[in-house]
PDB file of N, CA and C in Angstrom:
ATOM      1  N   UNK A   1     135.183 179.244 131.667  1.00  0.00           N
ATOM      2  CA  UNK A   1     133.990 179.156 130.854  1.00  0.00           C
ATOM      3  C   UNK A   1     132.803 179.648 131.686  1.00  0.00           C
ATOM      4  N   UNK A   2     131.844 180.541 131.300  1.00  0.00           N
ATOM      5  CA  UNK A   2     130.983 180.987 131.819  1.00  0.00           C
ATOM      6  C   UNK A   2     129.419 180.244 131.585  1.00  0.00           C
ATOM      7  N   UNK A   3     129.007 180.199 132.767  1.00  0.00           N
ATOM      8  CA  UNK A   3     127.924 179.331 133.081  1.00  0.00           C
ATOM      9  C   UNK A   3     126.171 180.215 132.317  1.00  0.00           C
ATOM     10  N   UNK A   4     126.943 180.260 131.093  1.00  0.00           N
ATOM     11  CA  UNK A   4     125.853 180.578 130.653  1.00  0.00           C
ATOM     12  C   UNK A   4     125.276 180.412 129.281  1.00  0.00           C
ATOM     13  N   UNK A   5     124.036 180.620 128.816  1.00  0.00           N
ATOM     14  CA  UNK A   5     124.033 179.733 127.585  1.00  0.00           C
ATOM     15  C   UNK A   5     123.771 180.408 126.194  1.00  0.00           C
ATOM     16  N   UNK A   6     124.159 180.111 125.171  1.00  0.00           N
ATOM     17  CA  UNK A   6     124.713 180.657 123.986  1.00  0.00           C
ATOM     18  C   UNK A   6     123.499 181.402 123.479  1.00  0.00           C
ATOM     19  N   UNK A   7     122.443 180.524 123.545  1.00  0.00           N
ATOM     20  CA  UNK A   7     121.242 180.705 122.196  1.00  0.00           C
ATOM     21  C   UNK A   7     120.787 181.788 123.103  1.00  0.00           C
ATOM     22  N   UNK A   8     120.681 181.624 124.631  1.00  0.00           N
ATOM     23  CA  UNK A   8     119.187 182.520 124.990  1.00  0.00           C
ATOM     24  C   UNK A   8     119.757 182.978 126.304  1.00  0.00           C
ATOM     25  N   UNK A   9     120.821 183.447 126.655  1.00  0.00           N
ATOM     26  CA  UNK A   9     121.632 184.320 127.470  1.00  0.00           C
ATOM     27  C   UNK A   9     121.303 183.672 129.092  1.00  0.00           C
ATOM     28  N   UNK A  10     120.728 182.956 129.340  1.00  0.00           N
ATOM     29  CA  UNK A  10     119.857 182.410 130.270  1.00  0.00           C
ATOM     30  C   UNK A  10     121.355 181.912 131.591  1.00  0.00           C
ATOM     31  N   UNK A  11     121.449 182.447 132.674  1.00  0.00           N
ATOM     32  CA  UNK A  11     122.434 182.109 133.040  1.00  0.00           C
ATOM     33  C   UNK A  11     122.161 181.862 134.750  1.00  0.00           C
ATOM     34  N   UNK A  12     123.168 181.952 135.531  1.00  0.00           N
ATOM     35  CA  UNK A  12     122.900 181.609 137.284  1.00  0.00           C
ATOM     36  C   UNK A  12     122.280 182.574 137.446  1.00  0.00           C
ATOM     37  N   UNK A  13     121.116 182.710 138.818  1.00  0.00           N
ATOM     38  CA  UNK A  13     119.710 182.828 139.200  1.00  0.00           C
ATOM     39  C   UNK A  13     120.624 182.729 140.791  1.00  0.00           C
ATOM     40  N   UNK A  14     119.682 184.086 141.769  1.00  0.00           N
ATOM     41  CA  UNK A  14     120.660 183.329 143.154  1.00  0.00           C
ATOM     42  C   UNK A  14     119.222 183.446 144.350  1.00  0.00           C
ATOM     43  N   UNK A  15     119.284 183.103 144.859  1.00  0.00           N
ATOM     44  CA  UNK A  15     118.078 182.926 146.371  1.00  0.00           C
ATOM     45  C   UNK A  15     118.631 182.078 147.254  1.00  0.00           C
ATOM     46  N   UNK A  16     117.664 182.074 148.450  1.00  0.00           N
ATOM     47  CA  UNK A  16     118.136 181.380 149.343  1.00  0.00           C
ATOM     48  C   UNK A  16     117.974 179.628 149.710  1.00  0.00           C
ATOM     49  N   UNK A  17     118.707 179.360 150.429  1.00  0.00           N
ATOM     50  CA  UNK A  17     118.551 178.148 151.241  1.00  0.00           C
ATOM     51  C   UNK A  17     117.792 178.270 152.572  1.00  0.00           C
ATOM     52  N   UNK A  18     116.669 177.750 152.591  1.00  0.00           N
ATOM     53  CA  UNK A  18     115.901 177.898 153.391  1.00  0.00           C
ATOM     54  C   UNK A  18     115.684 176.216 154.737  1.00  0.00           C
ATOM     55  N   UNK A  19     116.273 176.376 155.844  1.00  0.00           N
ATOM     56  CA  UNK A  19     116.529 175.214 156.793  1.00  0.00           C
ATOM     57  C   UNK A  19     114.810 175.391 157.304  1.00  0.00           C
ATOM     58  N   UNK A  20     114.782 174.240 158.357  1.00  0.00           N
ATOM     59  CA  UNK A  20     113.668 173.754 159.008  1.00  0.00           C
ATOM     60  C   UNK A  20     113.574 174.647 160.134  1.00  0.00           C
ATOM     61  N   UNK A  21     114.447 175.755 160.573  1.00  0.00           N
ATOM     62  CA  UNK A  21     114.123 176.403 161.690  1.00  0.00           C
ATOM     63  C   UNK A  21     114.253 178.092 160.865  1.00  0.00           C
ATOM     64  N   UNK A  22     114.115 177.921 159.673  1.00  0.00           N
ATOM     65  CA  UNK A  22     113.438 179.044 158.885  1.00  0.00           C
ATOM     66  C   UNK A  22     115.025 180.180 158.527  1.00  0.00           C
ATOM     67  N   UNK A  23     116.322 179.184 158.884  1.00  0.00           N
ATOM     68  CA  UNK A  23     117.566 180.291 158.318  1.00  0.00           C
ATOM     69  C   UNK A  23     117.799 179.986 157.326  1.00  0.00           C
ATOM     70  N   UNK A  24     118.278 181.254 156.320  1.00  0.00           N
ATOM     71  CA  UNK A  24     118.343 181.629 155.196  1.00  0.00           C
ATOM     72  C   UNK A  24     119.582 182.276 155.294  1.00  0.00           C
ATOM     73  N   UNK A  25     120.164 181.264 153.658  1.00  0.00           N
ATOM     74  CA  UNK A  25     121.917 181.593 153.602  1.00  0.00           C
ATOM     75  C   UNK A  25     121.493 181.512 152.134  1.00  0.00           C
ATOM     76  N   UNK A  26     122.654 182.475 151.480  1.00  0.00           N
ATOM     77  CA  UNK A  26     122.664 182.635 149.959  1.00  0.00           C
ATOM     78  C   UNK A  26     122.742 181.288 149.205  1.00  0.00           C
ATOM     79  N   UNK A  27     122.314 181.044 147.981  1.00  0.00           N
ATOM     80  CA  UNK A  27     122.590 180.075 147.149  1.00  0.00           C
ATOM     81  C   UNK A  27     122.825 180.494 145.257  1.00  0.00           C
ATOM     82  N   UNK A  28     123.339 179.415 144.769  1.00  0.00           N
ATOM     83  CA  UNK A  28     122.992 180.225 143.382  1.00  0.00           C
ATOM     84  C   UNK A  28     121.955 178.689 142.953  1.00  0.00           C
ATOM     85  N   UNK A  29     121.443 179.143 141.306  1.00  0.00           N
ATOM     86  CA  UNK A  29     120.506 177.897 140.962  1.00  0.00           C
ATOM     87  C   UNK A  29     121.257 178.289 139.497  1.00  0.00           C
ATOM     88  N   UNK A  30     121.881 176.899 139.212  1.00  0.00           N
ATOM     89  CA  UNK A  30     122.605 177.211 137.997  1.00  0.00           C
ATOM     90  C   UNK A  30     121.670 176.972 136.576  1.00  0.00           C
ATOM     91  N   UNK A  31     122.193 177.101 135.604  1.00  0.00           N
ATOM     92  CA  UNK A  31     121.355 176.708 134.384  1.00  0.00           C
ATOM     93  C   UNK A  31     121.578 175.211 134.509  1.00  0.00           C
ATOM     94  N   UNK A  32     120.885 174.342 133.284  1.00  0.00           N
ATOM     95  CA  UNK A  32     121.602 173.156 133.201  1.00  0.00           C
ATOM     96  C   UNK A  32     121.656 173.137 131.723  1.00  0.00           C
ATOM     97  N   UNK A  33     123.205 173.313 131.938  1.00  0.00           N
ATOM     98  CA  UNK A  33     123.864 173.514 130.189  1.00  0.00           C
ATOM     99  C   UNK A  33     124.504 172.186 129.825  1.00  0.00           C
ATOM    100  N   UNK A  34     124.531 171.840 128.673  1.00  0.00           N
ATOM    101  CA  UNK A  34     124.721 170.509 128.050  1.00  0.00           C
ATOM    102  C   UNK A  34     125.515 171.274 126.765  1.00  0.00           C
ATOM    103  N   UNK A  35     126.770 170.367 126.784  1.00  0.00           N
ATOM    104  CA  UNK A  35     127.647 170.615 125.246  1.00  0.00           C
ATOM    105  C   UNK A  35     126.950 169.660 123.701  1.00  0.00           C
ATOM    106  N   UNK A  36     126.156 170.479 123.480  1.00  0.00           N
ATOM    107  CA  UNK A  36     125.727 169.632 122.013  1.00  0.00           C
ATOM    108  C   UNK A  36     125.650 170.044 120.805  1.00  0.00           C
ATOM    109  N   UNK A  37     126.089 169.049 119.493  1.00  0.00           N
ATOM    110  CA  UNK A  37     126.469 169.837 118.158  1.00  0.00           C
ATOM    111  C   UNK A  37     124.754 169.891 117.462  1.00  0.00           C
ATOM    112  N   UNK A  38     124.542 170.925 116.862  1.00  0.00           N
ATOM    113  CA  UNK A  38     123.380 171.236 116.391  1.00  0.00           C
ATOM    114  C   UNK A  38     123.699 171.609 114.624  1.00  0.00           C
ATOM    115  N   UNK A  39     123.238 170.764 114.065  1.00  0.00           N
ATOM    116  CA  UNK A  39     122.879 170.690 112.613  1.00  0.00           C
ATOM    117  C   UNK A  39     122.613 171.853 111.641  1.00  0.00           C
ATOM    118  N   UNK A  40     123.149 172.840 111.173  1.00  0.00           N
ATOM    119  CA  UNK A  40     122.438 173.762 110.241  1.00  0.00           C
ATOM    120  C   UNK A  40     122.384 172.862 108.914  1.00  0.00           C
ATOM    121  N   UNK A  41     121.009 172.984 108.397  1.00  0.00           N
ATOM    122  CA  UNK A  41     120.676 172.564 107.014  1.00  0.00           C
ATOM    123  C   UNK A  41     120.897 173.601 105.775  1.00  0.00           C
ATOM    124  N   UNK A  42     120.635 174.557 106.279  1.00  0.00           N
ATOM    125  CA  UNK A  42     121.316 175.710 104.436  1.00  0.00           C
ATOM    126  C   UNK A  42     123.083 175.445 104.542  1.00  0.00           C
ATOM    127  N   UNK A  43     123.946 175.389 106.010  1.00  0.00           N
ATOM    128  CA  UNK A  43     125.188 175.344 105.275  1.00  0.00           C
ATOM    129  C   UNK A  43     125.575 174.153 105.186  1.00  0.00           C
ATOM    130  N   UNK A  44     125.278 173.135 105.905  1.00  0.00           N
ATOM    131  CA  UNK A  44     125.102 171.793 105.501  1.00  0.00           C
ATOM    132  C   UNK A  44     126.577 171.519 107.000  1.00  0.00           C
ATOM    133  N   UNK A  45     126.702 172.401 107.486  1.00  0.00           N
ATOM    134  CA  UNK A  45     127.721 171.998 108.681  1.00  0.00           C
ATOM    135  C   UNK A  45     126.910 171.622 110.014  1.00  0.00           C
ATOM    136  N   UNK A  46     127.879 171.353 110.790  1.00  0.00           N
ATOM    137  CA  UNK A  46     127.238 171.108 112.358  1.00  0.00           C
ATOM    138  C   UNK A  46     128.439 172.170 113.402  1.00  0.00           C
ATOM    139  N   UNK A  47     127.160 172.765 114.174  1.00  0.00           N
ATOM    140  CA  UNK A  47     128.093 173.811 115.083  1.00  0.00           C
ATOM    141  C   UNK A  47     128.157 172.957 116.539  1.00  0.00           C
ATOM    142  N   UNK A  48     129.357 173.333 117.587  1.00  0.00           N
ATOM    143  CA  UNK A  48     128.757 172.577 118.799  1.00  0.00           C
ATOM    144  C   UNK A  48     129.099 174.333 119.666  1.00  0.00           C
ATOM    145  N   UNK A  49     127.652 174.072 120.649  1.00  0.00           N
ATOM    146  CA  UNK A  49     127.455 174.984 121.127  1.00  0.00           C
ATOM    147  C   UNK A  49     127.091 174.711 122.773  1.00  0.00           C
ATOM    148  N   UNK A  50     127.184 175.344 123.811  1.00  0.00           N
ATOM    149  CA  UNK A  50     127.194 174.907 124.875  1.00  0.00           C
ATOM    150  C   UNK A  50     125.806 175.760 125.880  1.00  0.00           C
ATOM    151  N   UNK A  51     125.126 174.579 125.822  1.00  0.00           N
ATOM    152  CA  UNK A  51     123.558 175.282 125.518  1.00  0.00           C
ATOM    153  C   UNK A  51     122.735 174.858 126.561  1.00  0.00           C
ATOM    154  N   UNK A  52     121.320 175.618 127.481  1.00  0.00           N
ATOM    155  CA  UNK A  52     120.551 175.150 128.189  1.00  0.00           C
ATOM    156  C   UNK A  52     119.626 173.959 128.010  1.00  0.00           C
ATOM    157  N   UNK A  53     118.908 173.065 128.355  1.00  0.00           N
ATOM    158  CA  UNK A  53     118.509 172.057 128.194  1.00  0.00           C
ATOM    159  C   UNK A  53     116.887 172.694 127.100  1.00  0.00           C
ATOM    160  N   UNK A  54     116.564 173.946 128.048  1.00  0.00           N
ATOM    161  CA  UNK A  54     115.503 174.578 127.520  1.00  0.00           C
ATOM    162  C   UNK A  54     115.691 174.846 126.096  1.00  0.00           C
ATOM    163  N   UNK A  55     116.988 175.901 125.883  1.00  0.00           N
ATOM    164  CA  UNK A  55     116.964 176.551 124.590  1.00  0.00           C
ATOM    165  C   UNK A  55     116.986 174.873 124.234  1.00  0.00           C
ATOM    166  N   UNK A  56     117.584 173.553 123.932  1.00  0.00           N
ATOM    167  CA  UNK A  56     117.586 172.455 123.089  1.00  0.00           C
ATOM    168  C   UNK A  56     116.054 171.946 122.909  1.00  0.00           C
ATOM    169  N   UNK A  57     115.111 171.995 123.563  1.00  0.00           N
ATOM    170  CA  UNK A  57     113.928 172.096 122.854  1.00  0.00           C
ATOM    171  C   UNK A  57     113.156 173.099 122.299  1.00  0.00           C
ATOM    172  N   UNK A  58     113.260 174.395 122.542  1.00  0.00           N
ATOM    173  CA  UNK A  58     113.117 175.268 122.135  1.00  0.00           C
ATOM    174  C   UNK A  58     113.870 175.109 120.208  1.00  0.00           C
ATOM    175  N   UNK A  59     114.809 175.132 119.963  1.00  0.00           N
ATOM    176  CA  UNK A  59     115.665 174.592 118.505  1.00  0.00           C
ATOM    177  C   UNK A  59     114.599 173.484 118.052  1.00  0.00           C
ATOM    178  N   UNK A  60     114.613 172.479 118.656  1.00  0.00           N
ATOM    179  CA  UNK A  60     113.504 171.434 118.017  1.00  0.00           C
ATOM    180  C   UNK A  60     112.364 172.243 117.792  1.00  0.00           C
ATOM    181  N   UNK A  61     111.604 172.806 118.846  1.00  0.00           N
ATOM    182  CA  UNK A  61     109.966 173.453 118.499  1.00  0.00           C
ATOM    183  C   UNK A  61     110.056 174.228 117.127  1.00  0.00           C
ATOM    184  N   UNK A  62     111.047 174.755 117.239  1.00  0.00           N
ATOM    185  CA  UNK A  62     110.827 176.060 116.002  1.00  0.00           C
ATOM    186  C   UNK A  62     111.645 175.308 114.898  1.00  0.00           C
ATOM    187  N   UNK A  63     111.896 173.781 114.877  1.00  0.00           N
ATOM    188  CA  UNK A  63     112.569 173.394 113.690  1.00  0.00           C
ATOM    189  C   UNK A  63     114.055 172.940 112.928  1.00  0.00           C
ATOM    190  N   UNK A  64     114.917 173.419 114.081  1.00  0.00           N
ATOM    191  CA  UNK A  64     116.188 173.398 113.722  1.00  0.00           C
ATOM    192  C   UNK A  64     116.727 175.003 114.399  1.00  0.00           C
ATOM    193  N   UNK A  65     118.027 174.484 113.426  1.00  0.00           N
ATOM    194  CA  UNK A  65     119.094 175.842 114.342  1.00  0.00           C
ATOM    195  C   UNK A  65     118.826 176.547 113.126  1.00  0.00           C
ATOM    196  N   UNK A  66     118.323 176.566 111.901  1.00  0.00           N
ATOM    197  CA  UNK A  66     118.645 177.757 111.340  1.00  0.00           C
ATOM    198  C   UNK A  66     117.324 178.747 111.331  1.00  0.00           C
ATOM    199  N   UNK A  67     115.903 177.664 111.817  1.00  0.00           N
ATOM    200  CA  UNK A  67     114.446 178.311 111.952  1.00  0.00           C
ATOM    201  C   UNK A  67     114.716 179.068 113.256  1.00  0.00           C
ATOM    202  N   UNK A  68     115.988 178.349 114.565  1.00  0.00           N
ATOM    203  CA  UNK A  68     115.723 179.575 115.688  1.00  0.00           C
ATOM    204  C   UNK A  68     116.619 180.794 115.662  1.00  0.00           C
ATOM    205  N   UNK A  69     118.005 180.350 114.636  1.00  0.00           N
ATOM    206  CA  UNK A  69     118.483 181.444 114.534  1.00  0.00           C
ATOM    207  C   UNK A  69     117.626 182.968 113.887  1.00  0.00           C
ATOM    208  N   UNK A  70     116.777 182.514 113.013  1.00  0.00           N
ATOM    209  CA  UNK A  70     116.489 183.744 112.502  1.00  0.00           C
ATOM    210  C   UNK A  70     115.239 184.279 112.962  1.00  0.00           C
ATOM    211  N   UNK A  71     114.773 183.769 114.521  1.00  0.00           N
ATOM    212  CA  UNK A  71     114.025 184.577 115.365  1.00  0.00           C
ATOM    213  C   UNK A  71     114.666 184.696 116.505  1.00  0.00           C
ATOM    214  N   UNK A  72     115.930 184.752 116.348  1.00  0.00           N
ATOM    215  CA  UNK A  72     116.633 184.884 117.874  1.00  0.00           C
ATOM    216  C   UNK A  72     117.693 186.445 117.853  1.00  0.00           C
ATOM    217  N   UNK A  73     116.927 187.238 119.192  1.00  0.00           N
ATOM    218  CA  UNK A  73     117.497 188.222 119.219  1.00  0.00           C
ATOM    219  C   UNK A  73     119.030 188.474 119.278  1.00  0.00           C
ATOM    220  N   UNK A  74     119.715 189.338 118.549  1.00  0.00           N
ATOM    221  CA  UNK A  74     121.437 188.988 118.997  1.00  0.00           C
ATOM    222  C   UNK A  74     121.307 189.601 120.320  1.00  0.00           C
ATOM    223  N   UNK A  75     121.187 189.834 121.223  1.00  0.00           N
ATOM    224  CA  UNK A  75     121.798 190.793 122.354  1.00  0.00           C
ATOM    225  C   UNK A  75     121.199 189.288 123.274  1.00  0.00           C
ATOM    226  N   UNK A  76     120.898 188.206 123.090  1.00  0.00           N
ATOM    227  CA  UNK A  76     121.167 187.305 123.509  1.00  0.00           C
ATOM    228  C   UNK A  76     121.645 186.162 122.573  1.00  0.00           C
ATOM    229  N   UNK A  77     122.431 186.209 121.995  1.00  0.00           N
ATOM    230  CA  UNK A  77     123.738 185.456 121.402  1.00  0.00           C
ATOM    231  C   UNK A  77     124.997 185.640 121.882  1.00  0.00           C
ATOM    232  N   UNK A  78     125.572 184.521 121.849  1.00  0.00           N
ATOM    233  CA  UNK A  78     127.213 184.673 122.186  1.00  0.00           C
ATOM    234  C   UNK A  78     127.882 184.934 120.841  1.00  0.00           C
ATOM    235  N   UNK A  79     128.947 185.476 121.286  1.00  0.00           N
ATOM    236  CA  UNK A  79     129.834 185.911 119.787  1.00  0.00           C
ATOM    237  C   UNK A  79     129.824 184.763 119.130  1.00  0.00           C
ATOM    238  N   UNK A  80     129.814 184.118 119.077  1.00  0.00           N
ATOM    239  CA  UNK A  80     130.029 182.281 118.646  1.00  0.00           C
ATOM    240  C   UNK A  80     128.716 182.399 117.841  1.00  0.00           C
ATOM    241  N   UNK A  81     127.493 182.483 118.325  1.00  0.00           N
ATOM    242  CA  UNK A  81     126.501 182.538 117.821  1.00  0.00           C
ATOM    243  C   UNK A  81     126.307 183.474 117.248  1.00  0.00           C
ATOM    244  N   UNK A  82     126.556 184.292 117.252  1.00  0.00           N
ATOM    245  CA  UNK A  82     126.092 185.758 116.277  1.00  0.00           C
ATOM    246  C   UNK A  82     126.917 185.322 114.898  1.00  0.00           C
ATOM    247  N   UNK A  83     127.978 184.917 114.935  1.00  0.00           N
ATOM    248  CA  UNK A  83     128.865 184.701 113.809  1.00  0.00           C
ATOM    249  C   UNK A  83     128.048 183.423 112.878  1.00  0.00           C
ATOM    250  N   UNK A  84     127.442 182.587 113.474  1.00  0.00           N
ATOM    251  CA  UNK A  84     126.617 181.384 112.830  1.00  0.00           C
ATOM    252  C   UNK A  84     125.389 182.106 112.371  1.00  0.00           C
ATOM    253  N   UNK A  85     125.008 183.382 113.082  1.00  0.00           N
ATOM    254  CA  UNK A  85     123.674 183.566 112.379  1.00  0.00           C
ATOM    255  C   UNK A  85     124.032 184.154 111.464  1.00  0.00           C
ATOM    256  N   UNK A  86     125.045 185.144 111.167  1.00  0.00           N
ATOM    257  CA  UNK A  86     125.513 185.735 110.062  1.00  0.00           C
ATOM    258  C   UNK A  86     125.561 185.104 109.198  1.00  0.00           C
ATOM    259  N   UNK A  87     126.185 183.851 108.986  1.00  0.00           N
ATOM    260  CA  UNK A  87     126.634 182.611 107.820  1.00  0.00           C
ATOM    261  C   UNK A  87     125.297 182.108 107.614  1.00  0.00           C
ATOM    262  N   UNK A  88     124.179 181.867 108.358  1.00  0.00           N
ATOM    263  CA  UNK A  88     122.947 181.641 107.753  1.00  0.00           C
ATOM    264  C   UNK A  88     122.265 182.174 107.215  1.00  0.00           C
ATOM    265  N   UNK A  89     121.861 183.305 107.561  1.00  0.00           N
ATOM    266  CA  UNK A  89     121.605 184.842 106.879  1.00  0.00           C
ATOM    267  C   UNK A  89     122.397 185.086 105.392  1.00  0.00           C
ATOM    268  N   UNK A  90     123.440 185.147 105.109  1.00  0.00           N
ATOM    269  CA  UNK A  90     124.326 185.275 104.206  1.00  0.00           C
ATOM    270  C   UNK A  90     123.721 184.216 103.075  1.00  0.00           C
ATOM    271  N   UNK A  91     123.394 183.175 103.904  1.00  0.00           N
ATOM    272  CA  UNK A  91     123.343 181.572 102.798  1.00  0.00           C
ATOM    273  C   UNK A  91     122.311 182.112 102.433  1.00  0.00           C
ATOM    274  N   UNK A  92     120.823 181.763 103.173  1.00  0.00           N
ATOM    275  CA  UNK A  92     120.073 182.178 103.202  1.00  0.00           C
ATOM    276  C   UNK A  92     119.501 183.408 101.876  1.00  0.00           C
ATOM    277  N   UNK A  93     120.197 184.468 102.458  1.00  0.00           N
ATOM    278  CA  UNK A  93     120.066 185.032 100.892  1.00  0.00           C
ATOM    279  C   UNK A  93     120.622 184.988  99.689  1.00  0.00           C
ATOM    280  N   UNK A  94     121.582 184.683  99.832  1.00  0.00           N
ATOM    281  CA  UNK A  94     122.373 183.661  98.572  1.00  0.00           C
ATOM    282  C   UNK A  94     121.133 182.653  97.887  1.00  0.00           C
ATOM    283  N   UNK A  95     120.552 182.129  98.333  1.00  0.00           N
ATOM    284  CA  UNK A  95     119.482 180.832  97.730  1.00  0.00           C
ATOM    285  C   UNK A  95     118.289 181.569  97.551  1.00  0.00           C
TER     286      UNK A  95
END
């Protein structure tokens, strides 16, 4: 599973470790991803998606998963997600 996150592509970051006598050795700085199911209201299901702590308030600010799906660029979606925005989109214009 790759350490990276669904909604907003956001993934490991690398720099150094910096000691008290000023040596510097590689490090990575991971995301902090959390497995949580997120609610769509037009299809009336719940998706679980494996997501940064950020993008999970980011979803609240803008309202839900189906207000961020449809300002969220695909070329940062996971296939997982691109397929949910489709089904909202679809509903969406259906109603």
């Amino acid at each position: 599973m790759s350490r990276r996150c669904e909604l907003t592509g956001k993934g490991p970051m690398t720099g150094n470790n910096v000691s008290h006598a000023n040596n510097k050795t590689r490090r990575r700085f991971l995301p902090n991803l959390q497995d949580v199911s997120l609610q769509s209201d037009v299809l009336g299901r719940s998706f679980k998606f494996r997501i940064s702590s950020a993008a999970l308030r980011t979803v609240d600010h803008r309202g839900g998963l189906d207000a961020f799906m449809a300002k969220a660029k695909d070329a940062e979606l996971s296939d997982a997600a691109l397929k949910v925005k489709k089904e909202i989109n679809k509903a969406m214009a259906a109603v």
